[in-house]
Protein backbone atom coordinates (compact mmCIF):
# COMPACT_ATOMS: atom_id res chain seq x y z
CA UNK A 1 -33.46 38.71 39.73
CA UNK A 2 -34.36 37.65 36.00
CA UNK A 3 -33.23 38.83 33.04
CA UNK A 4 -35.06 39.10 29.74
CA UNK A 5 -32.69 38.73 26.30
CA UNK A 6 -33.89 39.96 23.16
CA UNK A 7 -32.96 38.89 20.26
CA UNK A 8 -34.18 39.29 16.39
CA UNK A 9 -35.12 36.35 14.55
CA UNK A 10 -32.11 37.24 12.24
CA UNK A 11 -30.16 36.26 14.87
CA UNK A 12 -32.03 33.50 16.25
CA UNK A 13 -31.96 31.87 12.54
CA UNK A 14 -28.59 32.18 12.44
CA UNK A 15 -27.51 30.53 16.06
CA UNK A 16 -29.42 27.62 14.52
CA UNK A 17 -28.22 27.27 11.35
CA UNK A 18 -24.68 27.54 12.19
CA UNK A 19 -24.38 23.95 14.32
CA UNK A 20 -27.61 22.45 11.85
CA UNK A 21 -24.80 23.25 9.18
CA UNK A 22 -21.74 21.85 10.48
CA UNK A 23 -24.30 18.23 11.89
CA UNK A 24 -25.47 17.95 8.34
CA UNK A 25 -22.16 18.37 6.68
CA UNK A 26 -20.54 15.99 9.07
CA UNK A 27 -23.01 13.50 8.04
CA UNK A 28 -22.83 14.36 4.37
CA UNK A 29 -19.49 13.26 4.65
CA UNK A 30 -20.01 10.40 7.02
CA UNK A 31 -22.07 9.03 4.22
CA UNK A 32 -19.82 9.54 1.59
CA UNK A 33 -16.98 8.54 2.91
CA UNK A 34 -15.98 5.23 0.67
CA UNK A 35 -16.37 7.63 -2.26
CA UNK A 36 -14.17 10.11 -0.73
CA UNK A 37 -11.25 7.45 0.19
CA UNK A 38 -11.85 5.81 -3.76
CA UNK A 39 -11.32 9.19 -5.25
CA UNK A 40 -8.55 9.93 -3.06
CA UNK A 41 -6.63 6.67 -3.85
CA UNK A 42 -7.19 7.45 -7.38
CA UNK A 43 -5.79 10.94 -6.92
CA UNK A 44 -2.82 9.32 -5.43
CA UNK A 45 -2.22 6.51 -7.58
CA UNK A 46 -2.73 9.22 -10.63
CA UNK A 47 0.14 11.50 -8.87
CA UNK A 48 2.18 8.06 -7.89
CA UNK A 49 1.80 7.58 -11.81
CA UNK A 50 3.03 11.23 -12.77
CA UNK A 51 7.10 10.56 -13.09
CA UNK A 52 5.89 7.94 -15.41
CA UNK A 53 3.79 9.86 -17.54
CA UNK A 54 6.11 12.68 -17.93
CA UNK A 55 9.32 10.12 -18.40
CA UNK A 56 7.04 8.45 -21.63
CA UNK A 57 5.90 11.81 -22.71
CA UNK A 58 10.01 13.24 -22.91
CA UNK A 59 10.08 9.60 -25.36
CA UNK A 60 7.66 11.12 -27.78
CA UNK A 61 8.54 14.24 -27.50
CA UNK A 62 12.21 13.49 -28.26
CA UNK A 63 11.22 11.22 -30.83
CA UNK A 64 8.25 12.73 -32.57
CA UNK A 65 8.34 16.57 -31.50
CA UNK A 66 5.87 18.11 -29.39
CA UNK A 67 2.44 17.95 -30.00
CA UNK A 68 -0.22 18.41 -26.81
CA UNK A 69 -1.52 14.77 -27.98
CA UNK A 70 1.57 13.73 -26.52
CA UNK A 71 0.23 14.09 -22.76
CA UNK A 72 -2.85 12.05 -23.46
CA UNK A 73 -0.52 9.34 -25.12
CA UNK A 74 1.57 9.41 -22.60
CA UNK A 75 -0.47 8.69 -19.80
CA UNK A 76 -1.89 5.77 -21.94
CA UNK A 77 0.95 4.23 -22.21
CA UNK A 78 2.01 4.86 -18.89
CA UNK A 79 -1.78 2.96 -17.64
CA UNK A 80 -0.78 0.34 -19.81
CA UNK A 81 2.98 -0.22 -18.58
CA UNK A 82 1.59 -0.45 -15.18
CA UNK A 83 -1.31 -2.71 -15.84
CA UNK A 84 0.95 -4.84 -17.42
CA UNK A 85 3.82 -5.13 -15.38
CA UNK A 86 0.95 -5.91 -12.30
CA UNK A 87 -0.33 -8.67 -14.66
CA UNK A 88 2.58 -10.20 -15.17
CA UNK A 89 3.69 -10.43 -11.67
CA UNK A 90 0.64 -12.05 -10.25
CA UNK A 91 0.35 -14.47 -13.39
CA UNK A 92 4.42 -15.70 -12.03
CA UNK A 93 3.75 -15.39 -8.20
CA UNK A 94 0.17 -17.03 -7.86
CA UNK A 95 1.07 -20.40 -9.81
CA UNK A 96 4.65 -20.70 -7.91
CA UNK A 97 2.47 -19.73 -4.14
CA UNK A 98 -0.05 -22.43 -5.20
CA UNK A 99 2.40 -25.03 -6.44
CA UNK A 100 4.73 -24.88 -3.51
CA UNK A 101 1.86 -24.78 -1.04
CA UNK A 102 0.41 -28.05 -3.16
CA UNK A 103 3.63 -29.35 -2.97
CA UNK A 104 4.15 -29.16 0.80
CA UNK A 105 0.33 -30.75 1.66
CA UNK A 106 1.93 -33.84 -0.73
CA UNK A 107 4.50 -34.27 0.90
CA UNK A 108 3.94 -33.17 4.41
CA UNK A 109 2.99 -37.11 5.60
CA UNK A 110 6.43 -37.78 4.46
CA UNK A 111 8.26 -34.44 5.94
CA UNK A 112 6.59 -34.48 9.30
CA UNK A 113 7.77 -38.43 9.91
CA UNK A 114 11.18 -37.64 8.72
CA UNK A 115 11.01 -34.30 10.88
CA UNK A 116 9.29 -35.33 14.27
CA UNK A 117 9.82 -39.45 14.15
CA UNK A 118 5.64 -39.37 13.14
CA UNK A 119 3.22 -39.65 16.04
CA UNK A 120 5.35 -42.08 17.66
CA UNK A 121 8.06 -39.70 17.97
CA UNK A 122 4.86 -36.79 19.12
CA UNK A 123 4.14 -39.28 21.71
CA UNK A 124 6.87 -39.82 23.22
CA UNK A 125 7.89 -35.81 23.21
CA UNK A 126 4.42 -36.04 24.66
CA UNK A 127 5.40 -38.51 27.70
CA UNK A 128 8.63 -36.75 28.41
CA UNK A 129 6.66 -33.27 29.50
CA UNK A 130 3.56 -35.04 30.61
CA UNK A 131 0.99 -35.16 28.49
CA UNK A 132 0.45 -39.25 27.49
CA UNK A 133 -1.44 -38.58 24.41
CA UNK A 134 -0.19 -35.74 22.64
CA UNK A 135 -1.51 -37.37 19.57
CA UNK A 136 -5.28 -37.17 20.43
CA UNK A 137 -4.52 -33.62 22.11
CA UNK A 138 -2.96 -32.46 19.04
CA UNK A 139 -5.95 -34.25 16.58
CA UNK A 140 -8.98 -33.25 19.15
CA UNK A 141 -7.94 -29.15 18.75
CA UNK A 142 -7.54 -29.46 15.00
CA UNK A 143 -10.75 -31.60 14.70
CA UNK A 144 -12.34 -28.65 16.76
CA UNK A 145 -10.60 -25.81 14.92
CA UNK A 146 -11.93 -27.28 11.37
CA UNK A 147 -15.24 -27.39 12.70
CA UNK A 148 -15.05 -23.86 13.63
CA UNK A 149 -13.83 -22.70 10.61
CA UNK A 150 -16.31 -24.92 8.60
CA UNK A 151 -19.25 -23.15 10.80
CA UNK A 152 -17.68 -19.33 10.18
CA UNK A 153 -17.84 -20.21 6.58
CA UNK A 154 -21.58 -21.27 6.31
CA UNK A 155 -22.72 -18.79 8.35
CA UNK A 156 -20.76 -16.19 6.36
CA UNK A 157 -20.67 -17.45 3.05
CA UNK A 158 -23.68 -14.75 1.47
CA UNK A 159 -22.17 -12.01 3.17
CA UNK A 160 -18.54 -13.05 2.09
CA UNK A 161 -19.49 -12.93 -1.93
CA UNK A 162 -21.10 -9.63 -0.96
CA UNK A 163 -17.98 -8.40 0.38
CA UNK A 164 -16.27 -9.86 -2.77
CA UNK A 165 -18.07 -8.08 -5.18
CA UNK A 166 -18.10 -4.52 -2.99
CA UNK A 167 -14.17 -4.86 -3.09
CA UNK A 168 -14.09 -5.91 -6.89
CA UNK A 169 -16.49 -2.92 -7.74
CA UNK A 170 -14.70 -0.64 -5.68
CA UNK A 171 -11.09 -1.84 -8.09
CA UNK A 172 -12.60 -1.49 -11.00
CA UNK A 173 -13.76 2.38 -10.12
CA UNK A 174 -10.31 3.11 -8.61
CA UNK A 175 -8.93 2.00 -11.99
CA UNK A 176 -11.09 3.85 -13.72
CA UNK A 177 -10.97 6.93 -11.76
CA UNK A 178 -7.33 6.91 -11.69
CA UNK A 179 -6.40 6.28 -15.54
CA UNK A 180 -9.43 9.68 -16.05
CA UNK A 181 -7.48 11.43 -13.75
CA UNK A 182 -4.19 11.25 -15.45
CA UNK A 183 -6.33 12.21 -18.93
CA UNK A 184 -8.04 15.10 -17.79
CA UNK A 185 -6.55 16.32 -14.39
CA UNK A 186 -4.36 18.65 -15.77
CA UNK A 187 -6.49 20.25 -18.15
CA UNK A 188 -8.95 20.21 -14.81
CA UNK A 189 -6.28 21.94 -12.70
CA UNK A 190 -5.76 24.54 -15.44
CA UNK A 191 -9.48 25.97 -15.78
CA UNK A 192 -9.22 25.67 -11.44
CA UNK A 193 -6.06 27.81 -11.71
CA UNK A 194 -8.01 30.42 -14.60
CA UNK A 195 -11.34 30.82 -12.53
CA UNK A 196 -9.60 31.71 -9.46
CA UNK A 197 -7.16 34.07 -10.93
CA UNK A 198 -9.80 35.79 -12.80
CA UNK A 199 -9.39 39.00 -11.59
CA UNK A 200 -6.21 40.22 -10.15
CA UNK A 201 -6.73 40.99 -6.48
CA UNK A 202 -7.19 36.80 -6.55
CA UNK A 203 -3.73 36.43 -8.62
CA UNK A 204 -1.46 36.23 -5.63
CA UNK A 205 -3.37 34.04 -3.40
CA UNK A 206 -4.00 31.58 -6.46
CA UNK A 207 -0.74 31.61 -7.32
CA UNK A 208 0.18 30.33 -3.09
CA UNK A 209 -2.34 27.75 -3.44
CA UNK A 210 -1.27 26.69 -7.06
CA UNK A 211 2.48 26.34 -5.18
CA UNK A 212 1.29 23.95 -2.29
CA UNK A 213 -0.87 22.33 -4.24
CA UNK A 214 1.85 21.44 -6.87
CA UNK A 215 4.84 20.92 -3.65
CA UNK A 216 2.21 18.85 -2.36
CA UNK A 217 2.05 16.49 -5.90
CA UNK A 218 5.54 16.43 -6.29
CA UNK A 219 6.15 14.76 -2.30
CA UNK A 220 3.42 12.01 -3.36
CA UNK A 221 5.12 11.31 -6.64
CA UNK A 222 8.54 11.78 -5.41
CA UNK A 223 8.00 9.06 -2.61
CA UNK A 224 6.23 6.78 -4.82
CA UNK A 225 9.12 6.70 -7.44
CA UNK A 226 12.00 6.09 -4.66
CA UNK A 227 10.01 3.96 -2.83
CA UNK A 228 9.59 1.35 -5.84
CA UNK A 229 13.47 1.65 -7.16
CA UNK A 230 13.73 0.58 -3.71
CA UNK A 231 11.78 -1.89 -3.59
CA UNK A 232 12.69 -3.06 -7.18
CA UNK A 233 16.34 -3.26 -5.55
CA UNK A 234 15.04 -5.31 -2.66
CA UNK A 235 12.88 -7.45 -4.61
CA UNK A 236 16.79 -8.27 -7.02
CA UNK A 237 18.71 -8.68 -3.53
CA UNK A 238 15.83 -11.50 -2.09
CA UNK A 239 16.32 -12.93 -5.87
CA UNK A 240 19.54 -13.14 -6.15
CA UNK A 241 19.55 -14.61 -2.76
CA UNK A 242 17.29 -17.53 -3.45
CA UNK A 243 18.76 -18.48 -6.83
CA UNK A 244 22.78 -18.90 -5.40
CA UNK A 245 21.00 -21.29 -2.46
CA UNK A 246 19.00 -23.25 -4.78
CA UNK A 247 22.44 -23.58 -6.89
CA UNK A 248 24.15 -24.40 -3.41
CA UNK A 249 21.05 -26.99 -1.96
CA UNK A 250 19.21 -28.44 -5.03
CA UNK A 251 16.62 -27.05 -5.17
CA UNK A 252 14.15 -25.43 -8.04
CA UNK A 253 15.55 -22.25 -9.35
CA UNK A 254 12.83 -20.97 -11.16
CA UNK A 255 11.51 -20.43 -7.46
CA UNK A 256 14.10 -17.31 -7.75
CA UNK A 257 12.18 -14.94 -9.72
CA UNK A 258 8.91 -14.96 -7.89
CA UNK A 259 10.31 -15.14 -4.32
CA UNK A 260 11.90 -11.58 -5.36
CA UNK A 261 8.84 -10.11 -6.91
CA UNK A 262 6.75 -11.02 -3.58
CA UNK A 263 9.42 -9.46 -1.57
CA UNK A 264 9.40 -6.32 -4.02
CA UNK A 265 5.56 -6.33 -3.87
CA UNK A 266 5.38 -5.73 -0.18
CA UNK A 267 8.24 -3.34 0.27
CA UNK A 268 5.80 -1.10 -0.71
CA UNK A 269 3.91 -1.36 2.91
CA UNK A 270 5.69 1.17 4.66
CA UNK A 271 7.79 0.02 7.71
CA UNK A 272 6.34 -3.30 8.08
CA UNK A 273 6.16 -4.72 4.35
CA UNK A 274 10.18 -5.56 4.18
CA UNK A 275 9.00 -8.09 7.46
CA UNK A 276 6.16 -9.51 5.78
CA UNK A 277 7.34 -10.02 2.37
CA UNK A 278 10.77 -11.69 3.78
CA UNK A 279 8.62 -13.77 5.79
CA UNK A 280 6.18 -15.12 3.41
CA UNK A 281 9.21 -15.78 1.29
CA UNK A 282 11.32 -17.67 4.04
CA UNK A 283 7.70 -19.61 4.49
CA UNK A 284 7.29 -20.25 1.35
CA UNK A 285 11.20 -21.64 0.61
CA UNK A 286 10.36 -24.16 3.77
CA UNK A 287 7.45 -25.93 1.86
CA UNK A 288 10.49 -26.65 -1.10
CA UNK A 289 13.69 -26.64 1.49
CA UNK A 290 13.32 -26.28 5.21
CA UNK A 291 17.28 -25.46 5.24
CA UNK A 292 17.43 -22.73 2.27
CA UNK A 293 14.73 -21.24 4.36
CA UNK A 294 16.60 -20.71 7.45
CA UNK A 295 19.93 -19.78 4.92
CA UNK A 296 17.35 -17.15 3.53
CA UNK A 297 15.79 -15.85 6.65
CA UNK A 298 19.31 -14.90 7.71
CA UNK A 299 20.94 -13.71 5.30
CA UNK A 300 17.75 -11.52 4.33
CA UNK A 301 17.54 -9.84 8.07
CA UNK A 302 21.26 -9.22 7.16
CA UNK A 303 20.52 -7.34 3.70
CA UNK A 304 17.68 -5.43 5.39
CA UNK A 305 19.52 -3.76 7.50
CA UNK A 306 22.48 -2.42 4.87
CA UNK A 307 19.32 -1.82 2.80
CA UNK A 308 17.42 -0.13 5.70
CA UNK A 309 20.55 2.39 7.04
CA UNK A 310 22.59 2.77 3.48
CA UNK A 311 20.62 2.15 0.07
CA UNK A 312 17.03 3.34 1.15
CA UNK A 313 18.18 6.85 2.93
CA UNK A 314 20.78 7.29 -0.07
CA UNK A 315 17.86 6.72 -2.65
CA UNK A 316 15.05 8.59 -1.39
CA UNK A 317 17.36 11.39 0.30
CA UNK A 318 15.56 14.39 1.76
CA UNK A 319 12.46 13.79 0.00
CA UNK A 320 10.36 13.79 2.38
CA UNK A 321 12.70 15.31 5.16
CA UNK A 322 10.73 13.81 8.06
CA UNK A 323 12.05 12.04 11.33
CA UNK A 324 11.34 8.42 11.56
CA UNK A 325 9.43 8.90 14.64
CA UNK A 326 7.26 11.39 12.51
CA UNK A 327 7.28 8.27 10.08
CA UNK A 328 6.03 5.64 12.88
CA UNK A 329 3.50 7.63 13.81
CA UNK A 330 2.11 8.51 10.26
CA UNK A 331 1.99 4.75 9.93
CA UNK A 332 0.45 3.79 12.85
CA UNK A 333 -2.24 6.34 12.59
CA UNK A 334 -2.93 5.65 9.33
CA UNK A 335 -2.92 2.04 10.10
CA UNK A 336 -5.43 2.44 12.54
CA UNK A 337 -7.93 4.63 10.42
CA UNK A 338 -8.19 2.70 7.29
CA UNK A 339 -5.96 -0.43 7.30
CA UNK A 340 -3.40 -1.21 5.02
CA UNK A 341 -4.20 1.52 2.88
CA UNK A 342 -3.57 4.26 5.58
CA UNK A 343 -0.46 2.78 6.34
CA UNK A 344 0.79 2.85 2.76
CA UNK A 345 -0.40 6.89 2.02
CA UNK A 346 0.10 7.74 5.24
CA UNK A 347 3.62 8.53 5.37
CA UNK A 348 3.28 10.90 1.55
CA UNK A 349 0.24 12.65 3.46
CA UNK A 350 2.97 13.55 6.66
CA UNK A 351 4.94 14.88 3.63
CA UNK A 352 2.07 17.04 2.93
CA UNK A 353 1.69 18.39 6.09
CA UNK A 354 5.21 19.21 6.31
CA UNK A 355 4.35 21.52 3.18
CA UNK A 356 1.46 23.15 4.77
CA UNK A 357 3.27 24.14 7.92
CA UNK A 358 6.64 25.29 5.53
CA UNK A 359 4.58 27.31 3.64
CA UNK A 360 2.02 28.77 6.69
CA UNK A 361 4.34 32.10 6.99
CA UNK A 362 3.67 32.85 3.16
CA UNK A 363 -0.48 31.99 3.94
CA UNK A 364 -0.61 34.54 7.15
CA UNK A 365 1.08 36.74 5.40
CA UNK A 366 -1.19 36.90 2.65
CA UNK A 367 -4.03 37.23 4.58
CA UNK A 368 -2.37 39.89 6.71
């Protein structure tokens, strides 16, 4: 037995337009999803900036009284500090990575013969697990790994200085987008906070929302802050580390000062930067001295853990007040979304969740 269901075209219109909604939105954002993440970095980076702007802005105001001129000063100067300091650490670590790494392809003829006896002494390593000529094994995969790489590069040299430019033009709008975000967001946030509190049934949900949203900037800028006197620390331990062995083996000591801003620099990678800073710096030693980089490498794995289970939980605290297996998992999912980016906002966006889920009581009561 058949039915017959009637419905009005109201209706009708309306079971359509629902799902065509939601598919077109979806795509919407599909579609504008690199401008999404390069306003959202900027957000963040403008928030990661905050403790700096308001530390600068307490200078003037100390010094030259208040004025509201002040704020836009002060996140000028904070820009500039920041540009700077960024400057000035990758005009001392690129000329010390490109010397040493020069310096090792010099002398390498010279290091592998003292090292491994030259091919004779390959050879005979060779004979003694049975392979007779190591030498033409060794020469025939490198002969065939050049040509690979040589053939990857043709065939992707066009698309390569496309991708070069894309990630250059997508710098320059995060920088701009960031240093406009620390001019006008707050005068931005203040007409937001007006034109929802207009009238004053919408005063105490604005002022919830104003709450989280400002709990919410403080985690991001809170982390940011501890994370780099962290890493600043790190970066004076790895430093201080490489200067007493080249004292001890002979070796440059002007080496000292970038070896600790590379390990500083990747600190900043959540979980797994410590490991990859310490070993591009124990990699890099080995091209100078093959022994201060095992000295380092040890005595580094040693300072990371004091650093890892004293100095870092003592320094950042409770800010966050998340588990480390909440931590992992941020970073890790993050990771696998969008790279090394997700893995470095990640863990502040966690944070933010944990805010949203504190402060869900006060939102169903509000709507109750």
């Amino acid at each position: 037995m058949s039915k017959t269901i009637e419905t009005d075209l109201k209706t009708f219109i309306k079971f359509w337009l629902v799902p065509l909604g939601i598919g077109a939105l979806i795509f919407v954002l599909y579609k504008a999803l690199t401008g999404l993440i390069i306003i959202g970095v900027s957000i963040f980076l403008a928030l990661a900036l905050k403790p700096l702007v308001r530390k600068v802005n307490s200078f003037f105001t100390h010094h030259f009284g208040k004025d509201k001129k002040h704020q836009t000063m002060s996140a000028v100067f904070a820009y500039l500090i920041v540009v700077l300091v960024i400057g000035a650490i990758i005009a001392i670590v690129g000329p010390v990575v490109v010397n040493e790494t020069a310096k090792f392809v010099q002398h390498f003829p010279d290091t592998f013969e003292k090292s491994f006896g030259g091919w004779d002494g390959i050879n005979n390593f060779g004979n003694s697990i049975g392979i007779s000529n190591l030498q033409g094994e060794i020469t025939n995969a490198l002969t065939g790994l050049s040509d690979n790489l040589l053939g990857l590069l043709g065939n992707n040299l066009v698309s390569s200085v496309t991708g070069v430019a894309d990630v250059i033009m997508k710098i320059v709008l995060v920088i701009v987008l960031t240093f406009l975000f620390l001019l006008e967001g707050p005068s931005m946030l203040e007409v937001i906070w007006s034109s929802m509190g207009a009238r004053k049934e919408d005063q105490k949900s604005t002022n919830l929302i104003k709450k989280i949203v400002t709990r919410m900037a403080n985690v991001v800028s809170t982390y940011v802050s501890r994370q780099i006197i962290v890493a600043v620390i790190d970066g004076c331990a790895a430093m201080v580390i490489v200067f007493v062995l080249s004292l001890i083996l002979g070796f440059s000591s002007s080496l000292a000062i970038p070896m600790g801003m590379i390990t500083m620099l990747f600190y900043l990678i959540p979980m797994f930067g410590q490991f990859i800073g310490g070993t591009l710096v124990t990699l890099l030693l080995f091209f100078s001295n093959p022994l201060a980089a095992g000295i380092f490498a040890v005595i580094y794995i040693v300072y990371a853990q004091v650093e890892n289970n004293v100095i870092a939980p003592k320094i950042q605290g409770s800010a966050l007040n998340l588990q480390p297996v909440v931590i992992l998992c941020a970073v890790v999912i993050g990771m696998y979304m969008f790279g090394l980016l997700g893995a470095i906002i990640a863990i502040p966006i966690a944070g933010c969740i944990r805010v949203l889920i504190e402060e869900y009581p006060n939102i169903k009561a509000l709507k109750d």
